[in-house]
Protein backbone atom coordinates (compact mmCIF):
# COMPACT_ATOMS: atom_id res chain seq x y z
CA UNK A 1 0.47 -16.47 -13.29
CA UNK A 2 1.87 -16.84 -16.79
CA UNK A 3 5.12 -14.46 -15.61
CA UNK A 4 8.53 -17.05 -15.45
CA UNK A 5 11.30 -16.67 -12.95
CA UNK A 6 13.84 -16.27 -16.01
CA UNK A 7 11.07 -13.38 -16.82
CA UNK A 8 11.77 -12.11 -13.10
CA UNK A 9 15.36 -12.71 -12.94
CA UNK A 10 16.27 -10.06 -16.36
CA UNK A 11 13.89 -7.49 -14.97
CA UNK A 12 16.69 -7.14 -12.18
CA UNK A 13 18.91 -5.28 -14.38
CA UNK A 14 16.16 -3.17 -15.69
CA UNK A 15 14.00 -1.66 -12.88
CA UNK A 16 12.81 1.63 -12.27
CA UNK A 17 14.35 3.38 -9.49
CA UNK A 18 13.88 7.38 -9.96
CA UNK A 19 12.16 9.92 -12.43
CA UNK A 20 13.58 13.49 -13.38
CA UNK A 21 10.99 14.73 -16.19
CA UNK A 22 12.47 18.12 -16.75
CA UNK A 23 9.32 20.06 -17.74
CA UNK A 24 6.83 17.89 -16.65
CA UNK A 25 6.14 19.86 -13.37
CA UNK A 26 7.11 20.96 -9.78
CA UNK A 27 8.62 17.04 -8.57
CA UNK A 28 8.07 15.59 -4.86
CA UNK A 29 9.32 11.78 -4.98
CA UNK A 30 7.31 9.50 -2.14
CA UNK A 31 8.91 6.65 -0.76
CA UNK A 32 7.65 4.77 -4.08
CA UNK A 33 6.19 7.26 -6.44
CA UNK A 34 7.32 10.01 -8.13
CA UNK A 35 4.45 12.56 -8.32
CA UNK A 36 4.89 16.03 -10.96
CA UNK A 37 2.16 18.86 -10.49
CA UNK A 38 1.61 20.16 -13.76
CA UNK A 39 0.34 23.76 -13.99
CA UNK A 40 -3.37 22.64 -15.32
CA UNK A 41 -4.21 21.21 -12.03
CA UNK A 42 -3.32 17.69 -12.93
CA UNK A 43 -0.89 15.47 -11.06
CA UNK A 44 1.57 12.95 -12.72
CA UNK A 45 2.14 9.94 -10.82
CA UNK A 46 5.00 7.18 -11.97
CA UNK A 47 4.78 4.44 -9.67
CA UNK A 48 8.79 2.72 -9.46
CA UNK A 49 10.13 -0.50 -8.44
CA UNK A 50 10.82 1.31 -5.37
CA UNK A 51 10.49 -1.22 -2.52
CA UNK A 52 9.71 0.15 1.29
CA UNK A 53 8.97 -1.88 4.76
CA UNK A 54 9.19 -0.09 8.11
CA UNK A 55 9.07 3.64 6.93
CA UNK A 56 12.68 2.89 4.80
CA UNK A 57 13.24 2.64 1.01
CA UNK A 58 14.98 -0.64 0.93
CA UNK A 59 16.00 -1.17 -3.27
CA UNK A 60 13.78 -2.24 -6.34
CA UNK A 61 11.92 -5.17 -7.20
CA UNK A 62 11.35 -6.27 -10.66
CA UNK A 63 7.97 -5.01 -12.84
CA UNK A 64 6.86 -4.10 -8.81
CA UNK A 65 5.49 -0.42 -10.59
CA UNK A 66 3.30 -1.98 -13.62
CA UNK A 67 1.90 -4.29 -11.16
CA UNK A 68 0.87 -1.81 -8.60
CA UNK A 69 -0.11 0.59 -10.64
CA UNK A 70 -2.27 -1.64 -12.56
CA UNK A 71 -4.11 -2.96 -9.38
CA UNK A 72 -4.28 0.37 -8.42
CA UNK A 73 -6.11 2.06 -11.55
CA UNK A 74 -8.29 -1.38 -11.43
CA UNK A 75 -9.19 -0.82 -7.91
CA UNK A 76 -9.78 2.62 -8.25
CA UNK A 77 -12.59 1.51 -10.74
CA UNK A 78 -14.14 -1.03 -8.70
CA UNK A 79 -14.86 1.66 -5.52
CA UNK A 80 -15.82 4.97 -7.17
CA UNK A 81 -19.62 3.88 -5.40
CA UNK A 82 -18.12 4.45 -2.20
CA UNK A 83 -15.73 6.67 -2.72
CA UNK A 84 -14.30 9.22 -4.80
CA UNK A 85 -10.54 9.65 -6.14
CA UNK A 86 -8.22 11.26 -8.43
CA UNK A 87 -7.85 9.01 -11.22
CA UNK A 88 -7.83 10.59 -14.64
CA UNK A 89 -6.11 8.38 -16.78
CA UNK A 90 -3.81 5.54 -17.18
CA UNK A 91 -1.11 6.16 -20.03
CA UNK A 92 1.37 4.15 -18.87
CA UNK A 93 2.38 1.14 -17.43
CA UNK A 94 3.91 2.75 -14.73
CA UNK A 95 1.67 5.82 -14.58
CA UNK A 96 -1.48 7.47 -13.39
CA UNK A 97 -2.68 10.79 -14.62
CA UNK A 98 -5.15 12.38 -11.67
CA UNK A 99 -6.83 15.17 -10.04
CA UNK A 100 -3.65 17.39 -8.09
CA UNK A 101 -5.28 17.67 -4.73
CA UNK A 102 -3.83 18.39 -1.54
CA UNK A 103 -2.88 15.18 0.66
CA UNK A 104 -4.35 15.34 4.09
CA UNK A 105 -1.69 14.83 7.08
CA UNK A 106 -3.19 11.44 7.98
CA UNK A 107 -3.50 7.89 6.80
CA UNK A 108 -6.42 5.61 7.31
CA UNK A 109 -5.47 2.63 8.37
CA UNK A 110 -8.03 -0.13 8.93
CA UNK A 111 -7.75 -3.35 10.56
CA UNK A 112 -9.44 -6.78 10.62
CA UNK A 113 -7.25 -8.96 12.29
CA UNK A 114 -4.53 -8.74 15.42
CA UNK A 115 -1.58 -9.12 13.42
CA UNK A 116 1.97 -7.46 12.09
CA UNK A 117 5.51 -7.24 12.80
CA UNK A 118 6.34 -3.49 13.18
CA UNK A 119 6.80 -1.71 16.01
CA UNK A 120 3.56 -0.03 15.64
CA UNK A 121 1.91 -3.12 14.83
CA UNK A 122 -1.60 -3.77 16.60
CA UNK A 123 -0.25 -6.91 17.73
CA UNK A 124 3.05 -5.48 19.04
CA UNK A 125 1.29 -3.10 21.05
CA UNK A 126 -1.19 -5.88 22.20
CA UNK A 127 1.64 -8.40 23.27
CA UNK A 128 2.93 -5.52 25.11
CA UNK A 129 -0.08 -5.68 27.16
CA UNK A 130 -1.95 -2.81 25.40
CA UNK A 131 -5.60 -3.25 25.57
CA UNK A 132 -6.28 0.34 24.27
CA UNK A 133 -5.60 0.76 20.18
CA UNK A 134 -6.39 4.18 18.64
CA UNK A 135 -8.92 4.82 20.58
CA UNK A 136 -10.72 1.33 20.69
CA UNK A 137 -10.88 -1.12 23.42
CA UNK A 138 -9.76 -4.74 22.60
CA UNK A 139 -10.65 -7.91 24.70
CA UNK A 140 -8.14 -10.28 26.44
CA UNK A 141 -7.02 -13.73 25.48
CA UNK A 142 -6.79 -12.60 21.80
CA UNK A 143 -4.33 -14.99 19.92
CA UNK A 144 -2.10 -13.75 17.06
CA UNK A 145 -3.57 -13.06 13.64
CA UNK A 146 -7.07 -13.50 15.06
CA UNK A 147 -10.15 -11.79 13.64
CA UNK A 148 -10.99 -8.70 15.64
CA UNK A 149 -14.73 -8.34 16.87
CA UNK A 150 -14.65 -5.55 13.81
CA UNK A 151 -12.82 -3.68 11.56
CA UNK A 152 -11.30 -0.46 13.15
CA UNK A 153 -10.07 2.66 12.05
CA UNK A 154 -6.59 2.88 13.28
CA UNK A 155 -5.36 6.19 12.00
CA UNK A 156 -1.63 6.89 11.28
CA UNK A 157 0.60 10.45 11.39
CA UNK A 158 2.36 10.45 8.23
CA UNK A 159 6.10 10.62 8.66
CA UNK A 160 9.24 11.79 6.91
CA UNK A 161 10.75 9.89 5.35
CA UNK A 162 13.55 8.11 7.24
CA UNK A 163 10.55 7.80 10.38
CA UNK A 164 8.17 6.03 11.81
CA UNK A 165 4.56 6.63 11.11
CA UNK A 166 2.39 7.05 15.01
CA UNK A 167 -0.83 5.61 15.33
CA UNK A 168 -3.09 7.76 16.86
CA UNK A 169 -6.76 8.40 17.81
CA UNK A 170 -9.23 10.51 17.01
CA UNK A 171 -9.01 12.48 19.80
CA UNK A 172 -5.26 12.95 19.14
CA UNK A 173 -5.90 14.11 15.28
CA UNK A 174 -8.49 16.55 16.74
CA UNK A 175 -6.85 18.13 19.71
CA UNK A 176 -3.65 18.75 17.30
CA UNK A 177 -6.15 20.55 14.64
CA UNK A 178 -5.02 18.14 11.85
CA UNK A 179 -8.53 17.61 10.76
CA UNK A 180 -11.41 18.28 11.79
CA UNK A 181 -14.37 16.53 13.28
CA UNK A 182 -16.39 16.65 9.72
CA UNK A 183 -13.24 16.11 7.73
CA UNK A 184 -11.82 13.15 10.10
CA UNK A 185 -15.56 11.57 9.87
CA UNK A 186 -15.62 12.01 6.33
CA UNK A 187 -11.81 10.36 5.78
CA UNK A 188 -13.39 7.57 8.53
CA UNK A 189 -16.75 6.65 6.66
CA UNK A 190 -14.77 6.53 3.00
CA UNK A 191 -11.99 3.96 4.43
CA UNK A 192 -14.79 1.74 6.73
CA UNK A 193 -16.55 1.24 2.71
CA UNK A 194 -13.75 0.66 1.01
CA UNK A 195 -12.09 -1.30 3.19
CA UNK A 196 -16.17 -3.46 3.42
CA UNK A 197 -15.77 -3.20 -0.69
CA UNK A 198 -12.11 -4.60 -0.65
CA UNK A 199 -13.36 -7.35 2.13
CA UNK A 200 -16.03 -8.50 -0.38
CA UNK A 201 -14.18 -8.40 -3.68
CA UNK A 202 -11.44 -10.70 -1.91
CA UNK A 203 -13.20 -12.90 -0.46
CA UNK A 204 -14.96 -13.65 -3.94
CA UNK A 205 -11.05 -14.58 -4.97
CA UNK A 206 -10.09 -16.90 -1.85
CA UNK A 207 -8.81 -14.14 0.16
CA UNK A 208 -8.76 -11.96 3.34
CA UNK A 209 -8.28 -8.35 3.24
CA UNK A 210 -6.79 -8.31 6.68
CA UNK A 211 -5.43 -4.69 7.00
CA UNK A 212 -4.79 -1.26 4.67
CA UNK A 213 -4.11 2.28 4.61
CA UNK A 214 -6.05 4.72 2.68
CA UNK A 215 -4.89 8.26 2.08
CA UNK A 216 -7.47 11.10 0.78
CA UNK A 217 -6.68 14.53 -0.26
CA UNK A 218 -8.54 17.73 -1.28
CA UNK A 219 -9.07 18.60 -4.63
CA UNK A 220 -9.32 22.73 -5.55
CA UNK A 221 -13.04 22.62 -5.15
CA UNK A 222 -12.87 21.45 -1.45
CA UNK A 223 -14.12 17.83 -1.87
CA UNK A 224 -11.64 14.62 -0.32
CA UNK A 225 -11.41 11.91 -2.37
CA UNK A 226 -9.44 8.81 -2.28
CA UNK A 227 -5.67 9.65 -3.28
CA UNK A 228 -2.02 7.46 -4.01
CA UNK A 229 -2.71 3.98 -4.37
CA UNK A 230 -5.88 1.53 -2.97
CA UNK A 231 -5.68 -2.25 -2.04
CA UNK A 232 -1.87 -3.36 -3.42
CA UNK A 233 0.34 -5.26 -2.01
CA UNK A 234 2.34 -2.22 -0.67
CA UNK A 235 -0.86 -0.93 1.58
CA UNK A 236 -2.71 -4.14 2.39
CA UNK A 237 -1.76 -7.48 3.80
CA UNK A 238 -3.33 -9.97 1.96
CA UNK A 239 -3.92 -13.95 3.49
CA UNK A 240 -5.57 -16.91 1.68
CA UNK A 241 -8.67 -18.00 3.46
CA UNK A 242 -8.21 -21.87 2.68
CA UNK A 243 -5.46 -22.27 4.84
CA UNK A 244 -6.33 -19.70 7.79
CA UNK A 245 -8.51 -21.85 9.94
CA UNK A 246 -6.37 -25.03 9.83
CA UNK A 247 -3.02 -23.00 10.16
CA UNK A 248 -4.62 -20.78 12.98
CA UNK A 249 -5.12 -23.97 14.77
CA UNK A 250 -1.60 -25.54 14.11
CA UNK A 251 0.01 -22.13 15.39
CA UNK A 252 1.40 -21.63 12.42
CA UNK A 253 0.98 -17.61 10.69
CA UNK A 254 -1.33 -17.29 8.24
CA UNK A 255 -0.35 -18.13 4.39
CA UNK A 256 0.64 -14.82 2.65
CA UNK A 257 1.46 -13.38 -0.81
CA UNK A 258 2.16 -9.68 0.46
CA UNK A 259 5.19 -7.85 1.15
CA UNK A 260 4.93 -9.46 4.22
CA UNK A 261 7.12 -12.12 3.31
CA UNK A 262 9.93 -9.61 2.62
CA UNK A 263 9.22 -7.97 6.13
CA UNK A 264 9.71 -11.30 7.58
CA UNK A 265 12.74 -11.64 6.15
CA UNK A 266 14.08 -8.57 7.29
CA UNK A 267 12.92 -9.41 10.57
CA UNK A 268 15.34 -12.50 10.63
CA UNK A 269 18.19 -10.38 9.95
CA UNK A 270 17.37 -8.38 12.58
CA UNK A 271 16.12 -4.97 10.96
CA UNK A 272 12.91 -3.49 11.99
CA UNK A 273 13.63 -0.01 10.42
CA UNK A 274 16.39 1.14 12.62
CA UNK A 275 20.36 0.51 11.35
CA UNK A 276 21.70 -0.03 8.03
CA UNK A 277 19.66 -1.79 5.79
CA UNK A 278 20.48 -5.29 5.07
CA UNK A 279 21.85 -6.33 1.70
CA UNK A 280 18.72 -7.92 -0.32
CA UNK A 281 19.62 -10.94 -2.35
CA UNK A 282 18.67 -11.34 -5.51
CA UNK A 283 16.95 -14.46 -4.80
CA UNK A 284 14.55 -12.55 -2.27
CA UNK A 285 13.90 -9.84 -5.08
CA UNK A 286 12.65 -12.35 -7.26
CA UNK A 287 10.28 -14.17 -4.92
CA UNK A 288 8.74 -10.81 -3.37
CA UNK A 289 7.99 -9.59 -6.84
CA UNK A 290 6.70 -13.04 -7.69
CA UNK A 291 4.58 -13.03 -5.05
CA UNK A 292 3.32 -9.22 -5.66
CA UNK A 293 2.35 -10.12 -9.07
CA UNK A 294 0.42 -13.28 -7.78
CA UNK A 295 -1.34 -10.72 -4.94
CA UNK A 296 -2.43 -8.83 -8.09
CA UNK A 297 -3.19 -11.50 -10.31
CA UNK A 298 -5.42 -13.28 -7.70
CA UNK A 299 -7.46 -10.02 -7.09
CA UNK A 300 -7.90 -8.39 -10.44
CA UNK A 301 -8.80 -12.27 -11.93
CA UNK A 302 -6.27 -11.66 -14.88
CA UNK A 303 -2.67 -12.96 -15.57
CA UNK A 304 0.14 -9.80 -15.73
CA UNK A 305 2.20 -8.88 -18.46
CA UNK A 306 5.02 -7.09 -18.53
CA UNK A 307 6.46 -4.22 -20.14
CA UNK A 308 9.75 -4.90 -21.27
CA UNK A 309 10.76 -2.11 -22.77
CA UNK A 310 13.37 0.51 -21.31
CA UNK A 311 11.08 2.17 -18.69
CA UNK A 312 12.55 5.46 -18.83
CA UNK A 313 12.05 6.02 -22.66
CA UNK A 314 8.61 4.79 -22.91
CA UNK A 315 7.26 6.64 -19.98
CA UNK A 316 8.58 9.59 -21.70
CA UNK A 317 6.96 8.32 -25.39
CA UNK A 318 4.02 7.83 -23.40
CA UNK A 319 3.73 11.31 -21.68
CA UNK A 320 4.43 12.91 -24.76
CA UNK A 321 8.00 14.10 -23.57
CA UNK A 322 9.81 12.89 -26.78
């Protein structure tokens, strides 16, 4: 990673923390992008230094939008075999230009290993006793951040913002006429390849893939394809296979570069998503954007550089808005 801490440390005072593109097209900001629908069926997406753990929009991290949206548009390259998705472009830094399709009112979430710290965590429902998950039945005496027999398809409601995504089953999605069966099979066979893809490209780079979420939407003509974001630190939990055996067998959780670490720090102030949120030091905001660059460094096989010009401006220079 050729980024420097002092690199890290300025990019405090210049991140990225809303859009308002008068012009550009009807706005709906996410929890970390700002999407504009422009009237020739295209869809504008600025990815910010937005940073969000447990369904809450915590503060910023430094550069965190050109690195995601970079692995992003890189991963959205290296699965179009599997699956389709919206990508049209990639103008910007901070910005994808794609297909405007309609997002469907689930997530797919797929999982590898027993593991996480939210309260709708696998593992949290598992140490509750839980031996039902979604739909799937999981075996007793399972330790913490152990492999599962195989990946499943976890699927998630999408909340408002300010919520808590539910995971649900299949039969759930169906019964409430969300999707249907051919639309919730074809979501479930698109995120079981990807998420096989993602497995495989990681694993060539000394890591596990241990868990994402995929969302898909429709485009005009009717066909789902891949939508948002694929395989980035803010979707995916990411562990370095090295160290996973011997720490597995010390106790000790598995060595991460995700956002992870800054979930685990919230964790020891005692936030989970409910209350106000604690104050982030700056120190923290450095090492979690460290660590996301590192994530996306590791997978794409290339070092990151920054963009260090006023975001705002060049976004606009770049979208042909000045």
């Amino acid at each position: 990673m050729t980024i420097s801490t002092e690199t890290l440390q300025s990019g405090l005072s210049r991140t990225l923390l809303k859009t308002e593109f008068e012009g550009l097209g009807k706005r709906y900001e996410g929890k970390v992008r700002d999407n504009y629908s422009t009237t020739d069926g295209r869809r504008i997406i600025v990815t910010t230094d937005r940073i969000s753990a447990f369904d809450r929009v915590l503060g910023t991290l430094p550069f965190k939008g050109q690195v995601l949206n970079q692995a992003a548009c890189w991963w959205f390259e290296q699965t179009r075999s599997v699956a389709p998705n919206h990508l049209l472009e990639n103008p910007d830094p901070n910005v994808m230009v794609c297909v405007d399709c309609e997002p469907l009112p689930v997530e797919a979430v797929v999982r590898g290993y027993l593991t996480g710290v939210s309260s709708t965590s696998i593992l949290t429902a598992y140490e509750k006793g839980a031996r039902e998950f979604c739909g799937h039945t999981l075996p007793d005496g399972m330790r913490r951040h152990q492999k599962l027999p195989k990946a499943i398809l976890t699927p998630s409601t999408k909340a408002q913002k300010g919520d808590h995504d539910q995971s649900v089953s299949r039969e759930q999605i169906l019964a409430t006429g969300r999707l249907t069966a051919a639309e919730f099979d074809q979501v479930a066979e698109y995120a079981m390849a990807l998420f096989a893809l993602g497995q495989k490209l990681c694993a060539a780079r000394g890591l596990i893939l241990v868990d994402t979420k995929y969302e898909f939407g429709k485009t005009p003509d009717g066909r789902i394809v891949l939508i948002d974001e694929i395989h980035t630190p803010d979707s995916s939990r990411f562990w370095f296979s090295n160290t996973y055996e011997e720490r597995m067998a010390a106790g000790k959780d598995p060595e991460s570069f995700d956002k992870e670490y800054l979930r685990r720090w919230l964790v020891e102030q005692g936030f989970r998503g409910d209350g106000p949120i604690p104050h982030i030091p700056d120190e923290i905001r450095v090492e979690s954007a460290r660590r996301y660059i590192e994530a996306c460094d590791t997978i794409r096989g290339a070092s990151f550089t920054p963009n260090l010009e006023p975001p705002l401006e060049r976004i606009k220079k770049n979208l042909g808005l000045i």
